[in-house]
N, C-alpha and C. Protein backbone atom coordinates (compact mmCIF):
# COMPACT_ATOMS: atom_id res chain seq x y z
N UNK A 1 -42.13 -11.17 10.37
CA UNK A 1 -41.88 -11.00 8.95
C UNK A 1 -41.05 -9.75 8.69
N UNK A 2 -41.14 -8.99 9.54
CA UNK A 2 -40.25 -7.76 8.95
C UNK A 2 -39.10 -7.80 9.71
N UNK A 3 -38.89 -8.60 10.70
CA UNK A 3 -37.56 -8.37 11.18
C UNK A 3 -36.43 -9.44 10.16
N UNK A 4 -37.54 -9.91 9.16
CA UNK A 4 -36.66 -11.05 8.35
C UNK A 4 -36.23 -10.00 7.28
N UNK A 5 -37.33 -9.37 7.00
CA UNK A 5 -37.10 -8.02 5.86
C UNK A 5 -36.11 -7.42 6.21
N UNK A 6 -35.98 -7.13 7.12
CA UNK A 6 -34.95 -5.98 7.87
C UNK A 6 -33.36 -6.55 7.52
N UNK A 7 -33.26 -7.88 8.02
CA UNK A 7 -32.43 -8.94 8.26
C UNK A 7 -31.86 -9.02 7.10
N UNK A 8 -32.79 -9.31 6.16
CA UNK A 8 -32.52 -9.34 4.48
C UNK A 8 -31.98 -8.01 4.09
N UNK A 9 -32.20 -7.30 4.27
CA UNK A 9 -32.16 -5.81 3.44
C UNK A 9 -30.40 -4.93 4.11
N UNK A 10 -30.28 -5.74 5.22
CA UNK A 10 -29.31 -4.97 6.06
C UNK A 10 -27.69 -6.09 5.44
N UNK A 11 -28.37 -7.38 5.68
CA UNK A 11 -26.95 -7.79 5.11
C UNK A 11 -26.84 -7.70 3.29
N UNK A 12 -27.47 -7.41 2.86
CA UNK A 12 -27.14 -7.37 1.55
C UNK A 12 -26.70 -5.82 1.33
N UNK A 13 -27.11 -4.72 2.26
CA UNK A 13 -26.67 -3.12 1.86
C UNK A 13 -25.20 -3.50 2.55
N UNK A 14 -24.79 -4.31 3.91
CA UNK A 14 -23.39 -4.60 4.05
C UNK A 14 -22.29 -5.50 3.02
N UNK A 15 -22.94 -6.22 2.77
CA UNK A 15 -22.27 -6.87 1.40
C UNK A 15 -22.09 -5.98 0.37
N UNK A 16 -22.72 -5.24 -0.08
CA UNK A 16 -22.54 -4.07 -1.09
C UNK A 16 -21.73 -3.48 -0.79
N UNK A 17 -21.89 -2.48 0.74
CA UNK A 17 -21.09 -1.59 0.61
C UNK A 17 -19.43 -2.49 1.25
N UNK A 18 -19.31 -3.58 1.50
CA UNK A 18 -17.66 -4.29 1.65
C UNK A 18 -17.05 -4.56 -0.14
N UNK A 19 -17.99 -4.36 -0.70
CA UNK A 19 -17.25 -4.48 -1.95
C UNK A 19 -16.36 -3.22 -2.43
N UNK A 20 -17.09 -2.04 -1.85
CA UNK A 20 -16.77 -0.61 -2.27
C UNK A 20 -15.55 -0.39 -1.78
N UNK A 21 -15.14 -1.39 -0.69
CA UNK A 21 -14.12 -0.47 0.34
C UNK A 21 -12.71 -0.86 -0.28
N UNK A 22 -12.74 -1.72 -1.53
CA UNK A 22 -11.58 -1.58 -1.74
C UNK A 22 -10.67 -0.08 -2.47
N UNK A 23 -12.03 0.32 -3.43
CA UNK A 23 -11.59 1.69 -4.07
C UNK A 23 -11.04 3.05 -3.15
N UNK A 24 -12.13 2.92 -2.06
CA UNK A 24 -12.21 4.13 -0.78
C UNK A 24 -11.09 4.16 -0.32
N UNK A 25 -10.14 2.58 -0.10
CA UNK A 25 -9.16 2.49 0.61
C UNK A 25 -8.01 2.93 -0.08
N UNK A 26 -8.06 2.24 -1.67
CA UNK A 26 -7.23 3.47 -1.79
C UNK A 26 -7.14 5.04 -2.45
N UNK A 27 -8.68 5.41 -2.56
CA UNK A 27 -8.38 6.71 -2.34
C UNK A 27 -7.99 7.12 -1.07
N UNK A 28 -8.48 6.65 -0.20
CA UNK A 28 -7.41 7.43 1.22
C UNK A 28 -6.24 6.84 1.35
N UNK A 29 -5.35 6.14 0.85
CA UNK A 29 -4.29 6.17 1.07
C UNK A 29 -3.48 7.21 -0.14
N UNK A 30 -4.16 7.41 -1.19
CA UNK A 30 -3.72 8.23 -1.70
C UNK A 30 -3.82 9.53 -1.70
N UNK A 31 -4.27 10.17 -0.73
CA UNK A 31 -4.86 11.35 0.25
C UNK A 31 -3.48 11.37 1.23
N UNK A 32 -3.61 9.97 1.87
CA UNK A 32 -2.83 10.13 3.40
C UNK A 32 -1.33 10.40 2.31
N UNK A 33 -0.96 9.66 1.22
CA UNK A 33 0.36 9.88 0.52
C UNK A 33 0.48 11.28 0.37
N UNK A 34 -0.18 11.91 -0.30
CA UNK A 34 -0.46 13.48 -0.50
C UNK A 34 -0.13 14.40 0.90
N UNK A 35 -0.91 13.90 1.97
CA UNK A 35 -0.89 14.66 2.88
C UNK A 35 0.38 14.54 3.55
N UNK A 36 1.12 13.41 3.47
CA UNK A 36 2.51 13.56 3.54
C UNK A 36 2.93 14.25 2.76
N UNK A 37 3.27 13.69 1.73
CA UNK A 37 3.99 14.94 0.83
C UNK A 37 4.30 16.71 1.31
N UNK A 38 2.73 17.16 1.17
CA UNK A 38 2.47 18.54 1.86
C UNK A 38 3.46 18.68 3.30
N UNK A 39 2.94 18.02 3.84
CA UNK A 39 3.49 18.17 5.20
C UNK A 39 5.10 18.34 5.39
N UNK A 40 5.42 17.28 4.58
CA UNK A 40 7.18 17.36 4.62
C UNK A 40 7.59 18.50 3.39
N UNK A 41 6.48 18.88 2.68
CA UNK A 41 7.37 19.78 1.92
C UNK A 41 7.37 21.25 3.02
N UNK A 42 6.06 21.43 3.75
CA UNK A 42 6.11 22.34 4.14
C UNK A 42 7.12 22.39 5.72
N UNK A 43 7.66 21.10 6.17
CA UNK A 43 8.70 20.70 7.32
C UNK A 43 10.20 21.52 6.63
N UNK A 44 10.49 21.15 5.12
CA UNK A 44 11.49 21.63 4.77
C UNK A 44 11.56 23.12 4.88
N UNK A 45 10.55 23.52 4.34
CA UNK A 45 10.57 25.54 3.84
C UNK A 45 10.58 25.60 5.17
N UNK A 46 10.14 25.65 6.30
CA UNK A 46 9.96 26.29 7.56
C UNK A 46 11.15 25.63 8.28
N UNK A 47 11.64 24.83 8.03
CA UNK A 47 13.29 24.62 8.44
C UNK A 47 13.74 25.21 8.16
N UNK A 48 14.15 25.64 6.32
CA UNK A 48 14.67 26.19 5.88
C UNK A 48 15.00 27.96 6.72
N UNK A 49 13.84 28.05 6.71
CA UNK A 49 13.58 29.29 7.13
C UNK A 49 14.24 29.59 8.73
N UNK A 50 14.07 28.90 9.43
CA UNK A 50 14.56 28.50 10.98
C UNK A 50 16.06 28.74 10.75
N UNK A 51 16.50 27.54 10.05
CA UNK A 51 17.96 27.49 9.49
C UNK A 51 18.33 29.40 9.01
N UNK A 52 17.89 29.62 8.24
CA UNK A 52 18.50 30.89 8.13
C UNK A 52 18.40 31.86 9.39
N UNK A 53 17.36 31.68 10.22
CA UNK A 53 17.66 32.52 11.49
C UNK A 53 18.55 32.17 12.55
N UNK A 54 19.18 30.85 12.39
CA UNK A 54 20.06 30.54 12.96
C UNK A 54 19.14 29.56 14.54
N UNK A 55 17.94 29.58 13.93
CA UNK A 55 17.86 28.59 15.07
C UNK A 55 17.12 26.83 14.70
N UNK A 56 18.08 26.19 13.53
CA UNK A 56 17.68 25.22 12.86
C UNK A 56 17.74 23.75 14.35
N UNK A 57 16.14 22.98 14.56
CA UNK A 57 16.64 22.05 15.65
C UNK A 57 17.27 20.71 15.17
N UNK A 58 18.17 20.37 16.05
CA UNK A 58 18.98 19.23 15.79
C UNK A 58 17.83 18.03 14.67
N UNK A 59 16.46 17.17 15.62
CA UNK A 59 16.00 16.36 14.80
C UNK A 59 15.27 16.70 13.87
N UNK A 60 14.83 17.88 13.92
CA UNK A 60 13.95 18.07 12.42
C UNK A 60 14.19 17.10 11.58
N UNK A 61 15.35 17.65 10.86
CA UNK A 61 15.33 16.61 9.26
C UNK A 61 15.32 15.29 9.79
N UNK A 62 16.01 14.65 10.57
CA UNK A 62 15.71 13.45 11.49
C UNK A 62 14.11 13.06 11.31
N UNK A 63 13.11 13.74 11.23
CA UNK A 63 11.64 13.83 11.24
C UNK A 63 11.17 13.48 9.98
N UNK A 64 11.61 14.35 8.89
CA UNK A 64 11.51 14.38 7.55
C UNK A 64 11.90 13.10 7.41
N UNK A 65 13.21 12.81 7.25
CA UNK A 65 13.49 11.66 6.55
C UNK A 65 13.19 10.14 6.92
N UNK A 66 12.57 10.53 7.87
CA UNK A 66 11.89 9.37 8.70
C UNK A 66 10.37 9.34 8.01
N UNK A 67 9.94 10.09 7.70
CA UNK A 67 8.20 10.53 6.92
C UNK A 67 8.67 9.83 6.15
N UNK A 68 9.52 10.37 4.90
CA UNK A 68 9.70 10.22 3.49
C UNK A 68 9.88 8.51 3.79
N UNK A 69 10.58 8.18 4.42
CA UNK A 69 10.76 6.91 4.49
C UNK A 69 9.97 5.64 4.32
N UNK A 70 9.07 6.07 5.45
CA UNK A 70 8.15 5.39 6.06
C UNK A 70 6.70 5.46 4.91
N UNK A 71 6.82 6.60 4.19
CA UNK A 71 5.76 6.87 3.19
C UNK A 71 6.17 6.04 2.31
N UNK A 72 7.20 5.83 1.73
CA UNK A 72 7.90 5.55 0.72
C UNK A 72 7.87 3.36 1.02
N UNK A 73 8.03 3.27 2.21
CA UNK A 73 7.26 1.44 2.29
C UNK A 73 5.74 1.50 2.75
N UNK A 74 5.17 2.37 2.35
CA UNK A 74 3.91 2.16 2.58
C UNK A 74 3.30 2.51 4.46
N UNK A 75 4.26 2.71 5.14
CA UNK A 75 3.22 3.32 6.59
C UNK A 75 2.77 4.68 6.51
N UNK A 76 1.42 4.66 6.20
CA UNK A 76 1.27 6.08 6.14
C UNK A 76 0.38 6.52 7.29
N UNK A 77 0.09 5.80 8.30
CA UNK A 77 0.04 6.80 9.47
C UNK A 77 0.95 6.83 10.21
N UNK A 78 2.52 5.95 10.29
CA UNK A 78 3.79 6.59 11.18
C UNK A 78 4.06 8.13 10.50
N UNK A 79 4.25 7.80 9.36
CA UNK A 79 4.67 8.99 8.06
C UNK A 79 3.99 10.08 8.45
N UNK A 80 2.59 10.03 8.18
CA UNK A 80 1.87 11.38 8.67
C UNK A 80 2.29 11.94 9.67
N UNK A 81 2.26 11.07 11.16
CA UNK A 81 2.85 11.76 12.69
C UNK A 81 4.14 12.01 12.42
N UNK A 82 4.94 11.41 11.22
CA UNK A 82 6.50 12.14 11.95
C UNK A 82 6.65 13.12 11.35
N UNK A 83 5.70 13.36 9.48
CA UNK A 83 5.84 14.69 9.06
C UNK A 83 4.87 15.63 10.16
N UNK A 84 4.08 15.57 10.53
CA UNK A 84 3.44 16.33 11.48
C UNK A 84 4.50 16.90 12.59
N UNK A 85 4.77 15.92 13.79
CA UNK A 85 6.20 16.35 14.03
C UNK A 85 7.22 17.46 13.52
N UNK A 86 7.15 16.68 12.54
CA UNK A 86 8.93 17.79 12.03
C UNK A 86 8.12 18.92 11.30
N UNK A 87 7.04 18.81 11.02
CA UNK A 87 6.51 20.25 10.93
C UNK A 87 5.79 21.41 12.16
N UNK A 88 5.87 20.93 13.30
CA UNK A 88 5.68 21.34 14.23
C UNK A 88 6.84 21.99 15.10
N UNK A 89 7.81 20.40 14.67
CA UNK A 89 9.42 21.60 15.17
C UNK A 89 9.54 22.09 14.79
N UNK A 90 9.79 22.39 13.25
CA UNK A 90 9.95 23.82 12.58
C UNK A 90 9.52 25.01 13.13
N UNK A 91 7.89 24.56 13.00
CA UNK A 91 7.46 25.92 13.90
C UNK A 91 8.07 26.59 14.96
N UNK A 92 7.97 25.20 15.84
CA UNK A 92 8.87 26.39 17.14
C UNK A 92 10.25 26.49 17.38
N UNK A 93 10.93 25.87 16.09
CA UNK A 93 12.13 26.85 16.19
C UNK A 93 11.98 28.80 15.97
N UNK A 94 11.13 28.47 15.01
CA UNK A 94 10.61 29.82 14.40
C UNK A 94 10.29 30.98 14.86
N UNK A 95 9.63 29.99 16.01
CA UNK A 95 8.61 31.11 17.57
C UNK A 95 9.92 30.99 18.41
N UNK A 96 10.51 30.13 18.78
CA UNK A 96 12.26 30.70 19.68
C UNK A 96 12.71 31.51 18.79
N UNK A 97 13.22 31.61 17.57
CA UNK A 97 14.06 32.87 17.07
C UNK A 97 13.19 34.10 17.41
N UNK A 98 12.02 33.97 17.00
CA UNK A 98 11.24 35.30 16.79
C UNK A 98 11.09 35.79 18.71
N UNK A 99 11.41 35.19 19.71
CA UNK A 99 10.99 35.27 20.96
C UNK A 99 12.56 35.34 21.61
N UNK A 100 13.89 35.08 20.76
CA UNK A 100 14.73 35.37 21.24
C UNK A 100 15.76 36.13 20.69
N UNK A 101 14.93 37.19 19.97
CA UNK A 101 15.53 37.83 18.52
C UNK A 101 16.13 39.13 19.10
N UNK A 102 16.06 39.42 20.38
CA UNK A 102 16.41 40.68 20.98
C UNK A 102 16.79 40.44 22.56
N UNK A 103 16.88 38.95 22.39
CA UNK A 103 17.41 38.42 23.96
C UNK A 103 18.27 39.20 24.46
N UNK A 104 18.71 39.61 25.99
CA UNK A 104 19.65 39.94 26.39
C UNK A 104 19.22 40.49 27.83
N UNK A 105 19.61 40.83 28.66
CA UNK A 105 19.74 40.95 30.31
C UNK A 105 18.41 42.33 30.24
N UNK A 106 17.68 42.28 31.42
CA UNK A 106 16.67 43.34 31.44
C UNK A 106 17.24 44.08 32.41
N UNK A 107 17.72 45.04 32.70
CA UNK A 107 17.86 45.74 33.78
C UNK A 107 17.15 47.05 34.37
């Protein structure tokens, strides 16, 4: 008798909660949209920034506009990894300028 209880009680809290998942889904996609956003805005400024030290990398924006893209028909976990990406190159263009800002022969 109670494993019928159990039985009963478990598919009806799963039926409940499959109804919910349509809202959840898209609050996280409207999270993952956001978190693109962030990401590629912050891919640009730290390019930007690279770019003025003179050590801007070839695909960066290649990265970006591949996010924006891909956000923009709806893939938002390619989108996330490529703004992730091109916010990561940024970075280490950033860490090469700052690590080759006084380059020159040690003698």
């Amino acid at each position: 008798m109670k494993k019928i209880l159990l039985t009963v009680l478990l598919s009806g809290a799963l039926s409940a909660h499959a109804t919910e998942l349509a809202p959840s889904d898209q609050i996280s996609s409207n999270l993952a949209m956001e978190q693109v956003g962030l990401l590629v805005a912050d891919a640009y400024a730290l390019n930007k920034e690279a770019a003025s030290m003179g050590f801007e990398w070839r695909d960066t924006v290649e990265f970006i506009k591949k996010a924006e893209e891909m956000a923009k028909n709806g893939k938002l976990t390619p989108a996330l990894e490529a703004a992730k990406f091109a916010k990561y190159q940024a970075i280490l263009s950033i860490r090469q300028a700052n690590d080759q800002a006084n380059a020159g022969p040690n003698y």
